[in-house]
C-alpha atoms as a PDB file:
ATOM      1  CA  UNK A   1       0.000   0.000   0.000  1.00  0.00           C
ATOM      2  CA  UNK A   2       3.033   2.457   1.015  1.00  0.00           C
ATOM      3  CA  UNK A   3       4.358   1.601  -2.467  1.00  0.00           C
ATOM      4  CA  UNK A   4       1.587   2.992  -4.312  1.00  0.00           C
ATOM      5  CA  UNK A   5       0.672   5.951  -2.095  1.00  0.00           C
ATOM      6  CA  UNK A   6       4.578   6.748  -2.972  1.00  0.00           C
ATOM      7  CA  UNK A   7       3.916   6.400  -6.745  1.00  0.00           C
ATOM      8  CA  UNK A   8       0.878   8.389  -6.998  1.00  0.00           C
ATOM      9  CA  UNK A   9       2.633  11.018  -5.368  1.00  0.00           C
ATOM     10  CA  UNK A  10       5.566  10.817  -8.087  1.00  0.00           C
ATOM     11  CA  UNK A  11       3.182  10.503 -10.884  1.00  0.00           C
ATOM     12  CA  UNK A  12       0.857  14.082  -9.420  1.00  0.00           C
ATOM     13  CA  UNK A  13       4.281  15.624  -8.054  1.00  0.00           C
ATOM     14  CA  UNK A  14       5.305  14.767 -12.163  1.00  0.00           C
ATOM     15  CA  UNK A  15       2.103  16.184 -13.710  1.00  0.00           C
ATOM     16  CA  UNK A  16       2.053  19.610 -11.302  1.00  0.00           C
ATOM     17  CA  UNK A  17       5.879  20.085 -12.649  1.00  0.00           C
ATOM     18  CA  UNK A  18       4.968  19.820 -16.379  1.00  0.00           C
ATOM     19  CA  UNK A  19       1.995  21.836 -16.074  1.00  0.00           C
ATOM     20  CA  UNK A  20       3.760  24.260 -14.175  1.00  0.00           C
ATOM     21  CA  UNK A  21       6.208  24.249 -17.076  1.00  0.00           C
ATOM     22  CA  UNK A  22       3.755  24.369 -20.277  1.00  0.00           C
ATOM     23  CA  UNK A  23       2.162  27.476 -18.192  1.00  0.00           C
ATOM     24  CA  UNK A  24       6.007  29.184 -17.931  1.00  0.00           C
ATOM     25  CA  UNK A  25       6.638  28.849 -21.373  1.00  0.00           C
ATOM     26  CA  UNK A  26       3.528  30.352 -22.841  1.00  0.00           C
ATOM     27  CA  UNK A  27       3.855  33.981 -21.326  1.00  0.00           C
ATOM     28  CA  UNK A  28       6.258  34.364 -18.511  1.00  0.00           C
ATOM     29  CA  UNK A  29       9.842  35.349 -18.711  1.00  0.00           C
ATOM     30  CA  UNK A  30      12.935  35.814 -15.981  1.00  0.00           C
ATOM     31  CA  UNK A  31      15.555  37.721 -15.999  1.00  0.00           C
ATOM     32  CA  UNK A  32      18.352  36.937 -18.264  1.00  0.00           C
ATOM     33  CA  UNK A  33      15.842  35.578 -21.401  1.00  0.00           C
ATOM     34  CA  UNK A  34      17.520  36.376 -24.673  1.00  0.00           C
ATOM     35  CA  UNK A  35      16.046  38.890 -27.013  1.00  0.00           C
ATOM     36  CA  UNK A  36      15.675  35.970 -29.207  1.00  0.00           C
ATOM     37  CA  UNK A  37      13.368  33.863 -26.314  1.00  0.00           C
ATOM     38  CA  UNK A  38      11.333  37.132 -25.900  1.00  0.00           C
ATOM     39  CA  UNK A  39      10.274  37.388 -29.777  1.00  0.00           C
ATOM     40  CA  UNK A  40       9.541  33.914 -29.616  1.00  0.00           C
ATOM     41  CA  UNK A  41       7.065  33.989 -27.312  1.00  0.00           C
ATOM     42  CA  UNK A  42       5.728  37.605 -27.334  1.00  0.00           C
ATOM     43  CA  UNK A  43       6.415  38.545 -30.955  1.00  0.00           C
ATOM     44  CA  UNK A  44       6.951  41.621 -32.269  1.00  0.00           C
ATOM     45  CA  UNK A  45       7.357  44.923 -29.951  1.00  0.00           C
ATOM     46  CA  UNK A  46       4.670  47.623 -30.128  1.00  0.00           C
ATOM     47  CA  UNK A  47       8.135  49.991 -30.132  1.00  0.00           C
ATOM     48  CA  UNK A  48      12.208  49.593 -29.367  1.00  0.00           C
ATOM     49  CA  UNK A  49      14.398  52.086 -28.260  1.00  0.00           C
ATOM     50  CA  UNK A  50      18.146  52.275 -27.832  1.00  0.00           C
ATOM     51  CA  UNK A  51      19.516  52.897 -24.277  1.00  0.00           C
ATOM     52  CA  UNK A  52      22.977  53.904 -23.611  1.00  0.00           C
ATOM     53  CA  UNK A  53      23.320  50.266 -22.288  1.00  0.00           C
ATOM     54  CA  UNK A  54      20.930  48.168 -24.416  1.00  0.00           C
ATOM     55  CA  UNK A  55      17.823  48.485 -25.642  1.00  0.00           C
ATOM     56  CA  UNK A  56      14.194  48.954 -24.163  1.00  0.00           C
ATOM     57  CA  UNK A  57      11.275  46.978 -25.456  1.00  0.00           C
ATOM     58  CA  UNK A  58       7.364  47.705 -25.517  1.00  0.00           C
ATOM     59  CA  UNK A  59       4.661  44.989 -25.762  1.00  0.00           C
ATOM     60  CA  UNK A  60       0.979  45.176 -25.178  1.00  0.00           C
ATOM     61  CA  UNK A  61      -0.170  41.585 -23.893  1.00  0.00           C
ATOM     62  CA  UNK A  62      -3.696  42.744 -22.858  1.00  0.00           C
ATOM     63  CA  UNK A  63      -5.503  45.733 -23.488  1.00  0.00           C
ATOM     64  CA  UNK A  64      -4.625  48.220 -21.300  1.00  0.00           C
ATOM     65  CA  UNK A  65      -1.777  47.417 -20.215  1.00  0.00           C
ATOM     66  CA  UNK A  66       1.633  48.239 -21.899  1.00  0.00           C
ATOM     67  CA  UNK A  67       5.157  46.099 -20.594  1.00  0.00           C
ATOM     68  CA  UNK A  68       8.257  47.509 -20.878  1.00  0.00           C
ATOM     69  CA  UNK A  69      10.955  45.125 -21.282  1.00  0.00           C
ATOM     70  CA  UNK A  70      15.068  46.042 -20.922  1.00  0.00           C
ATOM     71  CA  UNK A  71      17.567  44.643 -22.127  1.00  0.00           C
ATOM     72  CA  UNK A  72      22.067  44.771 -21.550  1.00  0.00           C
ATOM     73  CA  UNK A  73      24.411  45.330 -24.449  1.00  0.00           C
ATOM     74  CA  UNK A  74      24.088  41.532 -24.648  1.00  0.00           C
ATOM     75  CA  UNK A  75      20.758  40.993 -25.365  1.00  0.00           C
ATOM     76  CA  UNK A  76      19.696  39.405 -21.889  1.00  0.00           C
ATOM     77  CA  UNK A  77      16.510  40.817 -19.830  1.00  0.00           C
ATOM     78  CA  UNK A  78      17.263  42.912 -16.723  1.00  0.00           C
ATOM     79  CA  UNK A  79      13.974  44.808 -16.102  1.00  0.00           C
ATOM     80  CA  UNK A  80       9.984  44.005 -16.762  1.00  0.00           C
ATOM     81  CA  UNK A  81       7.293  46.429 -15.731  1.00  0.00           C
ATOM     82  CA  UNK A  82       3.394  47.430 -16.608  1.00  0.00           C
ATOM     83  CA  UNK A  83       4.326  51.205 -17.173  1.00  0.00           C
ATOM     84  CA  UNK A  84       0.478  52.014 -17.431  1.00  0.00           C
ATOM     85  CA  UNK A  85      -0.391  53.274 -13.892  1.00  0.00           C
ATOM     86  CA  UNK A  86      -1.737  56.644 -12.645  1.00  0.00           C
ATOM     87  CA  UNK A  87       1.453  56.999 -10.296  1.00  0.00           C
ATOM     88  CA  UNK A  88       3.429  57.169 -12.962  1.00  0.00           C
ATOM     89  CA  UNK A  89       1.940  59.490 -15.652  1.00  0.00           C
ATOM     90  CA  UNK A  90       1.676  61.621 -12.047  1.00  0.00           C
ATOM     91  CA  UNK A  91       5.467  61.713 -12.235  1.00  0.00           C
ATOM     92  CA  UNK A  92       5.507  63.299 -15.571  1.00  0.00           C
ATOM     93  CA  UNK A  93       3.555  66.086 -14.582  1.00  0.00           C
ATOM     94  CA  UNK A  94       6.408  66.382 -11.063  1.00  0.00           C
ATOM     95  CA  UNK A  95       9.551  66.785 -13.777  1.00  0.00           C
ATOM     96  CA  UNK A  96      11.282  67.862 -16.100  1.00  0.00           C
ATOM     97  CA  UNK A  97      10.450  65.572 -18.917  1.00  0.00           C
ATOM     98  CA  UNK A  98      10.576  65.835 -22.577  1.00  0.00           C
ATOM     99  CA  UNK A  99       9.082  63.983 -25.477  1.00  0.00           C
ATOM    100  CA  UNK A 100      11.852  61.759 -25.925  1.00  0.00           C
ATOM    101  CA  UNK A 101      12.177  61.262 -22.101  1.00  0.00           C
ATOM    102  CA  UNK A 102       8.009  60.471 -22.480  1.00  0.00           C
ATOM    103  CA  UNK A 103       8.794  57.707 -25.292  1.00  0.00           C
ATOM    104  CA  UNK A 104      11.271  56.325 -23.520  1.00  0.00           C
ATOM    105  CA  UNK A 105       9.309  55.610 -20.548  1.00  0.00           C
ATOM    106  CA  UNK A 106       5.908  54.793 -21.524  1.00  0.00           C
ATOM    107  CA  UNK A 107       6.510  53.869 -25.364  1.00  0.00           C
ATOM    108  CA  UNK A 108       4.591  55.390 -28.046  1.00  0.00           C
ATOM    109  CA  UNK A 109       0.943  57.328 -27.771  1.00  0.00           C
ATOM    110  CA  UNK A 110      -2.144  55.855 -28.641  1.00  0.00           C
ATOM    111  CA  UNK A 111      -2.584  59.490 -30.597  1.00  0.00           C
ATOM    112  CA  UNK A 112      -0.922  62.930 -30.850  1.00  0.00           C
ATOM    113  CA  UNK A 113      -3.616  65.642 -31.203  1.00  0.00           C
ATOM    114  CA  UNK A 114      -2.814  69.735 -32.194  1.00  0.00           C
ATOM    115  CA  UNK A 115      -2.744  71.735 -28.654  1.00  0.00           C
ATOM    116  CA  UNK A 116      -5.880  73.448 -27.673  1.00  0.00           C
ATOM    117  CA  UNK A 117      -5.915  77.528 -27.949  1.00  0.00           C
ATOM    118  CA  UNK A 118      -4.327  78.142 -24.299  1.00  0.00           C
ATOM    119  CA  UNK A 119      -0.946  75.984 -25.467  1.00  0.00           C
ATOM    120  CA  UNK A 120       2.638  77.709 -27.266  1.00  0.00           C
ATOM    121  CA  UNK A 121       2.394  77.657 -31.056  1.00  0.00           C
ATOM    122  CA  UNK A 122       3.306  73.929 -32.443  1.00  0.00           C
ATOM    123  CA  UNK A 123       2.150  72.033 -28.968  1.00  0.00           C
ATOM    124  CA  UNK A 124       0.838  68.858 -29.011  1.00  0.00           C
ATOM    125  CA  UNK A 125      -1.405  66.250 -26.652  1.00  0.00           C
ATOM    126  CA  UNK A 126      -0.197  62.924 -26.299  1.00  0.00           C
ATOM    127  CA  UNK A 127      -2.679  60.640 -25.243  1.00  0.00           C
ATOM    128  CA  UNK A 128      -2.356  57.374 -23.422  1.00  0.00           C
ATOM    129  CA  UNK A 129      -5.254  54.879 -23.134  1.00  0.00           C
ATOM    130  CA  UNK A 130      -4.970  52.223 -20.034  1.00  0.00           C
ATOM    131  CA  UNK A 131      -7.164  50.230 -17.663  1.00  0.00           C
ATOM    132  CA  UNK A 132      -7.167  51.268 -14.320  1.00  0.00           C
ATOM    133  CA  UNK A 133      -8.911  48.981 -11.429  1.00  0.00           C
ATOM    134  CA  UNK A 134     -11.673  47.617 -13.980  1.00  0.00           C
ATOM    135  CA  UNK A 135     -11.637  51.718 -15.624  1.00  0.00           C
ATOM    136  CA  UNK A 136     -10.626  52.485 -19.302  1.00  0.00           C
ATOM    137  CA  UNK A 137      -8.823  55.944 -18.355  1.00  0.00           C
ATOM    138  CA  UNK A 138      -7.091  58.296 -20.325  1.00  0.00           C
ATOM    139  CA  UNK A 139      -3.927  60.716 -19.788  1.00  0.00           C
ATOM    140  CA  UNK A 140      -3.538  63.303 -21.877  1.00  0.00           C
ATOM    141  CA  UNK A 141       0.412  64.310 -21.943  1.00  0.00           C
ATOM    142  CA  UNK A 142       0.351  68.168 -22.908  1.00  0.00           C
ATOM    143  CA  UNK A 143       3.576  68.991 -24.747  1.00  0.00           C
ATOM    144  CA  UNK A 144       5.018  72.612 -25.941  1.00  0.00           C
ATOM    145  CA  UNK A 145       6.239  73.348 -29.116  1.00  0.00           C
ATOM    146  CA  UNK A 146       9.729  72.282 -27.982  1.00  0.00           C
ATOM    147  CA  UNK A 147       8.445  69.126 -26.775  1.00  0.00           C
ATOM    148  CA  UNK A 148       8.490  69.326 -23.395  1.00  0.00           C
ATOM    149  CA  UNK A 149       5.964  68.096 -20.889  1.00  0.00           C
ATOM    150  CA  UNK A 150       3.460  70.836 -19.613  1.00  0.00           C
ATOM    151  CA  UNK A 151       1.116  68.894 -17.883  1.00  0.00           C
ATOM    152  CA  UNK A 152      -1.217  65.959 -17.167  1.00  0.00           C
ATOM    153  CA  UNK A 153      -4.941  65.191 -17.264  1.00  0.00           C
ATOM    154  CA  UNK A 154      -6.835  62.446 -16.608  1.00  0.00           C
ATOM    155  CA  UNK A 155     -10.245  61.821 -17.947  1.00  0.00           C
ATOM    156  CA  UNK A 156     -12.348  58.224 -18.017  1.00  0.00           C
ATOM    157  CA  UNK A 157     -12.518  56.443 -21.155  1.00  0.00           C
ATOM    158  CA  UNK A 158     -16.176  56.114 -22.044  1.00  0.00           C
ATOM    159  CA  UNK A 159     -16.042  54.673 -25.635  1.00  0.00           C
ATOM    160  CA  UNK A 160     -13.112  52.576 -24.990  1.00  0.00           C
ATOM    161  CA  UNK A 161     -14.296  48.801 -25.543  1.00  0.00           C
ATOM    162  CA  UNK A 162     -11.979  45.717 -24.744  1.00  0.00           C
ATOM    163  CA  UNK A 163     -13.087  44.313 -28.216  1.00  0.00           C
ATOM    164  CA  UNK A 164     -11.670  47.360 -29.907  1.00  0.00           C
ATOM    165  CA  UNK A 165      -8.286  47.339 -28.009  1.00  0.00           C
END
């Protein structure tokens, strides 16, 4: 009786590891995955950027959210993070950023719109669509006509649809 108490053990303790590993290899990734692993998996990047170290991937996985993926001079992962959050468009609107700065961080915007009447000439809105607790939001990245960050707003989303995203 032992005997087969021990093997039915083995045989779940065997089917838990290889379901654990079919549900790694579909979407997760650790730190040190090759470029190479991530394109496999994720496919192409939404954007890429060159850092003065590597290179910084985008990828949207699920509507709403954006992840921003870096990577060393030698092609291996060192950082993964959702970059859509409120806390951090806040930040934009605490410094000194600029356009390039705004790319780097949170990747390309959904759409760039021409500045309202009360912006300099040549300003621009960058805006950001995300999901926030269960709530399509927006943030609306005002720009000058240099390209630097002016401000932040943040409205709800009320025609975004998850089929549409």
């Amino acid at each position: 009786m032992s005997a087969l108490r021990t093997l039915r053990t083995w045989g779940a303790a065997c089917a838990l590891a290889a379901l654990l590993a079919a549900c790694a290899s579909v979407g997760t990734l650790a730190p040190g995955a090759t470029r190479e692993q991530v394109h496999s998996r994720w496919g192409e990047p939404r954007a890429s950027y060159a850092l003065p170290d590597g290179q910084r991937l985008f990828y949207r996985r699920k509507p709403g959210e954006l992840q921003r993926l870096d990577f060393d001079a030698a092609g291996r992962l060192t950082a993964m993070e959702q970059v859509f959050t409120a806390a951090r468009f806040r930040a934009l609107a605490q410094g000194h950023w600029d356009a390039a700065e705004v790319q780097r961080s949170f990747g390309p915007p959904e759409r760039r719109v021409a500045a309202g009447e009360n912006q300099e000439e040549g300003g621009s809105v960058w805006v950001y669509s995300w999901l926030d607790f269960g709530t399509w939001r927006l943030a609306r990245v005002r720009m000058n006509g240099a390209g630097a960050v002016q401000g932040v707003e943040f409205t709800d989303d009320p025609l975004a649809d998850d089929r549409y995203r």
